[in-house]
C-alpha atoms as a PDB file:
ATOM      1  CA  UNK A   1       0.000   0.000   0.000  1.00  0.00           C
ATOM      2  CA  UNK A   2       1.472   3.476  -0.845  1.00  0.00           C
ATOM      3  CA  UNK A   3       1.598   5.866   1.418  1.00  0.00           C
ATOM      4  CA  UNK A   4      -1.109   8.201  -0.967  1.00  0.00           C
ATOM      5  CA  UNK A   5      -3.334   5.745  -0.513  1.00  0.00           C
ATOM      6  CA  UNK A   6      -3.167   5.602   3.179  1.00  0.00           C
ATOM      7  CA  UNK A   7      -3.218   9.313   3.731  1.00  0.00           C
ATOM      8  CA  UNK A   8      -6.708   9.148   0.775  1.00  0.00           C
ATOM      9  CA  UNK A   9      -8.221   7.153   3.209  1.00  0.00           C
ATOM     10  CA  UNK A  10      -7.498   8.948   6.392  1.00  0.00           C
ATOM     11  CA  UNK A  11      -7.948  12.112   4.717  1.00  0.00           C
ATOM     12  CA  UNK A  12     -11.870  11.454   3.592  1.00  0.00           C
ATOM     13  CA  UNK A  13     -14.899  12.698   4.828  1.00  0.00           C
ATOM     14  CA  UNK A  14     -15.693  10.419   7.979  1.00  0.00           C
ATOM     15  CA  UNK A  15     -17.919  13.198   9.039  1.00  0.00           C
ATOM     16  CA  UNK A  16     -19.671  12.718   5.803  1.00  0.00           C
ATOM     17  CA  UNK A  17     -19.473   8.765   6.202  1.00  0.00           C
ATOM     18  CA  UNK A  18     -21.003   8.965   9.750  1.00  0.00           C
ATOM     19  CA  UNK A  19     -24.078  11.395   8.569  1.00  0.00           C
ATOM     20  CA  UNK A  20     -25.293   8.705   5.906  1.00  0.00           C
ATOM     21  CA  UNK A  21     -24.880   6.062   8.218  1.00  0.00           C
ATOM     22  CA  UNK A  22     -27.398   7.775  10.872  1.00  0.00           C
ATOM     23  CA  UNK A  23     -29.883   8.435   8.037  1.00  0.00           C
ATOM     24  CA  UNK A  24     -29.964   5.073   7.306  1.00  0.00           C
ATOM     25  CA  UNK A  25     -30.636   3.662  10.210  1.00  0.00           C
ATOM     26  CA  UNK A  26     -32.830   5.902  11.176  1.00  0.00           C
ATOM     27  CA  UNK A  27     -34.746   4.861   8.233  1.00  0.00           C
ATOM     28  CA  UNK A  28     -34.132   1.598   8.656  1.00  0.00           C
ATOM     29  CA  UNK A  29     -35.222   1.598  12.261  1.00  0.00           C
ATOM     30  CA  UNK A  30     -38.555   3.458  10.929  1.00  0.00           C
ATOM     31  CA  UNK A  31     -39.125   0.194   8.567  1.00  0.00           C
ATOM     32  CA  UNK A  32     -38.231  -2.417  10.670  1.00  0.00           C
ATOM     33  CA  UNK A  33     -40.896  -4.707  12.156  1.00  0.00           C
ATOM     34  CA  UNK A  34     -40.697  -5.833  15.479  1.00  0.00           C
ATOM     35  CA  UNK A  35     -40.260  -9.201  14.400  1.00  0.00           C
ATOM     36  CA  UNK A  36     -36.977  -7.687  12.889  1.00  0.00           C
ATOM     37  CA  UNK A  37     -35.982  -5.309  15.480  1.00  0.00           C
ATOM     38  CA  UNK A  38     -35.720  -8.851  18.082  1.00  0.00           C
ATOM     39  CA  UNK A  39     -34.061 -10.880  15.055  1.00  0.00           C
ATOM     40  CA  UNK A  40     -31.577  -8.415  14.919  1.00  0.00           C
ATOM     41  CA  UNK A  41     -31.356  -8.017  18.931  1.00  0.00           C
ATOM     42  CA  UNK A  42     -31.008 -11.711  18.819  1.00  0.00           C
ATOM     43  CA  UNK A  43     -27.883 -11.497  16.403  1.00  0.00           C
ATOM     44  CA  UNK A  44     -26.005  -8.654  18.258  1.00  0.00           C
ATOM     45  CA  UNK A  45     -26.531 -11.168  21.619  1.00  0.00           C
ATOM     46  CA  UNK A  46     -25.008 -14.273  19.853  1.00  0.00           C
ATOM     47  CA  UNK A  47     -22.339 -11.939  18.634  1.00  0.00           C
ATOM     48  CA  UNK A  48     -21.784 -10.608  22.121  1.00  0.00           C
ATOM     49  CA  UNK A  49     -21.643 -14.063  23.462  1.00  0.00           C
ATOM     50  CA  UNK A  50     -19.214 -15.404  21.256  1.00  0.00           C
ATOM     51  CA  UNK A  51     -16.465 -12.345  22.295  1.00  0.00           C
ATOM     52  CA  UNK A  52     -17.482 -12.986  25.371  1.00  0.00           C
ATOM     53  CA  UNK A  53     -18.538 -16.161  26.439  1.00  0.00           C
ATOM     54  CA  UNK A  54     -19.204 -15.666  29.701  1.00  0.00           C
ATOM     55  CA  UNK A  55     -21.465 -12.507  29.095  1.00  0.00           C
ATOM     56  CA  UNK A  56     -23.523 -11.538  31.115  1.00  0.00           C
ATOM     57  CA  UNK A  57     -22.362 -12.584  34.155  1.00  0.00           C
ATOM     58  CA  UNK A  58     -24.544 -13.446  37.324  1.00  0.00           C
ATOM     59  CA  UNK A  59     -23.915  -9.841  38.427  1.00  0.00           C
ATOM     60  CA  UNK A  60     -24.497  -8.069  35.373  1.00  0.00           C
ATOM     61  CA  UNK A  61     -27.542 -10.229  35.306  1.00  0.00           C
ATOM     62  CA  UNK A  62     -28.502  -9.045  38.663  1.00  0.00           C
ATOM     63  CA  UNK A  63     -27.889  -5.207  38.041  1.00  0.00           C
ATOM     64  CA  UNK A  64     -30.129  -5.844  34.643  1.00  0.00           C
ATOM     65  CA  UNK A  65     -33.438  -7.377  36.792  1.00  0.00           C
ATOM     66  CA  UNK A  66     -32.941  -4.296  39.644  1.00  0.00           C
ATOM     67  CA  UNK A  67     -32.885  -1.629  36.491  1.00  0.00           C
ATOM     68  CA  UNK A  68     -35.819  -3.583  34.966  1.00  0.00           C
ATOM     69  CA  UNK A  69     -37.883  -3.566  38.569  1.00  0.00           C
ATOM     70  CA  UNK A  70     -36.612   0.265  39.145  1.00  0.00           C
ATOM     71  CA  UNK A  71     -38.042   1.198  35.471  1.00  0.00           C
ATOM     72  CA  UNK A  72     -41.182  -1.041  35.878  1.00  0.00           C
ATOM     73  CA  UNK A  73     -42.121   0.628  39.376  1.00  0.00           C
ATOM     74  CA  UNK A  74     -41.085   4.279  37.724  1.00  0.00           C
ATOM     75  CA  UNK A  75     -43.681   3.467  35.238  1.00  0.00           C
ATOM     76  CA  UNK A  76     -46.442   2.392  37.100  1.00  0.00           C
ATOM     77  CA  UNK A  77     -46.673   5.403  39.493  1.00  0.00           C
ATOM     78  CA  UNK A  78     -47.109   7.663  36.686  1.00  0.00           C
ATOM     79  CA  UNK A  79     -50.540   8.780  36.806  1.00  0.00           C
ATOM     80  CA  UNK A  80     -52.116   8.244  33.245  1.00  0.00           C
ATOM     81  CA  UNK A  81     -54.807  11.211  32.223  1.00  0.00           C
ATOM     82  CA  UNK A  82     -57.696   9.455  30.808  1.00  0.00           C
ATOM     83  CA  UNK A  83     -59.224  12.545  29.803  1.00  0.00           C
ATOM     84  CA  UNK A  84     -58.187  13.013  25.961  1.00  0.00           C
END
C-alpha cells in the first residue's frame, strides 16, 4: 500500500461517512418490524456471546433485573390522564 493511498483514506470525509450512516438507520429503524428489530437483537446477543462467552455474568444479570424492577415501578406510578 502506498503511502497516498493511506493518507486518501485517512484524509476522507468520515464526518460525511457517519451522517449517511445515521440516516440510514434511522430509516431503517422506521421500517423495521418488530419481528426484525428482536431478530436483529437476537444477532447482536449471539455476537456478544461469542467475544465474550461468559457474558452476562450473574452480576451483570442481577444489576439488569434491579434496572428492569426500578423502570417497571417508575412506570407504574405515573398517573395516566384518561381525559383526551
Amino acid at each position: 500500500m502506498e503511502r497516498q493511498h493511506i493518507e486518501a483514506y485517512l484524509n476522507r470525509g468520515w464526518d460525511d461517512k457517519e451522517a449517511d450512516l445515521g440516516r440510514f438507520w434511522a430509516q431503517r429503524k422506521a421500517e423495521m418490524s418488530v419481528g426484525e428489530i428482536f431478530g436483529l437483537l437476537d444477532d447482536l446477543r449471539v455476537q456478544a456471546q461469542r467475544l465474550h462467552p461468559d457474558w452476562p455474568s450473574e452480576a451483570e444479570r442481577q444489576a439488569d433485573l434491579a434496572t428492569h424492577i426500578r423502570v417497571s415501578e417508575a412506570l407504574r406510578s405515573v398517573r395516566l390522564d384518561r381525559r383526551r
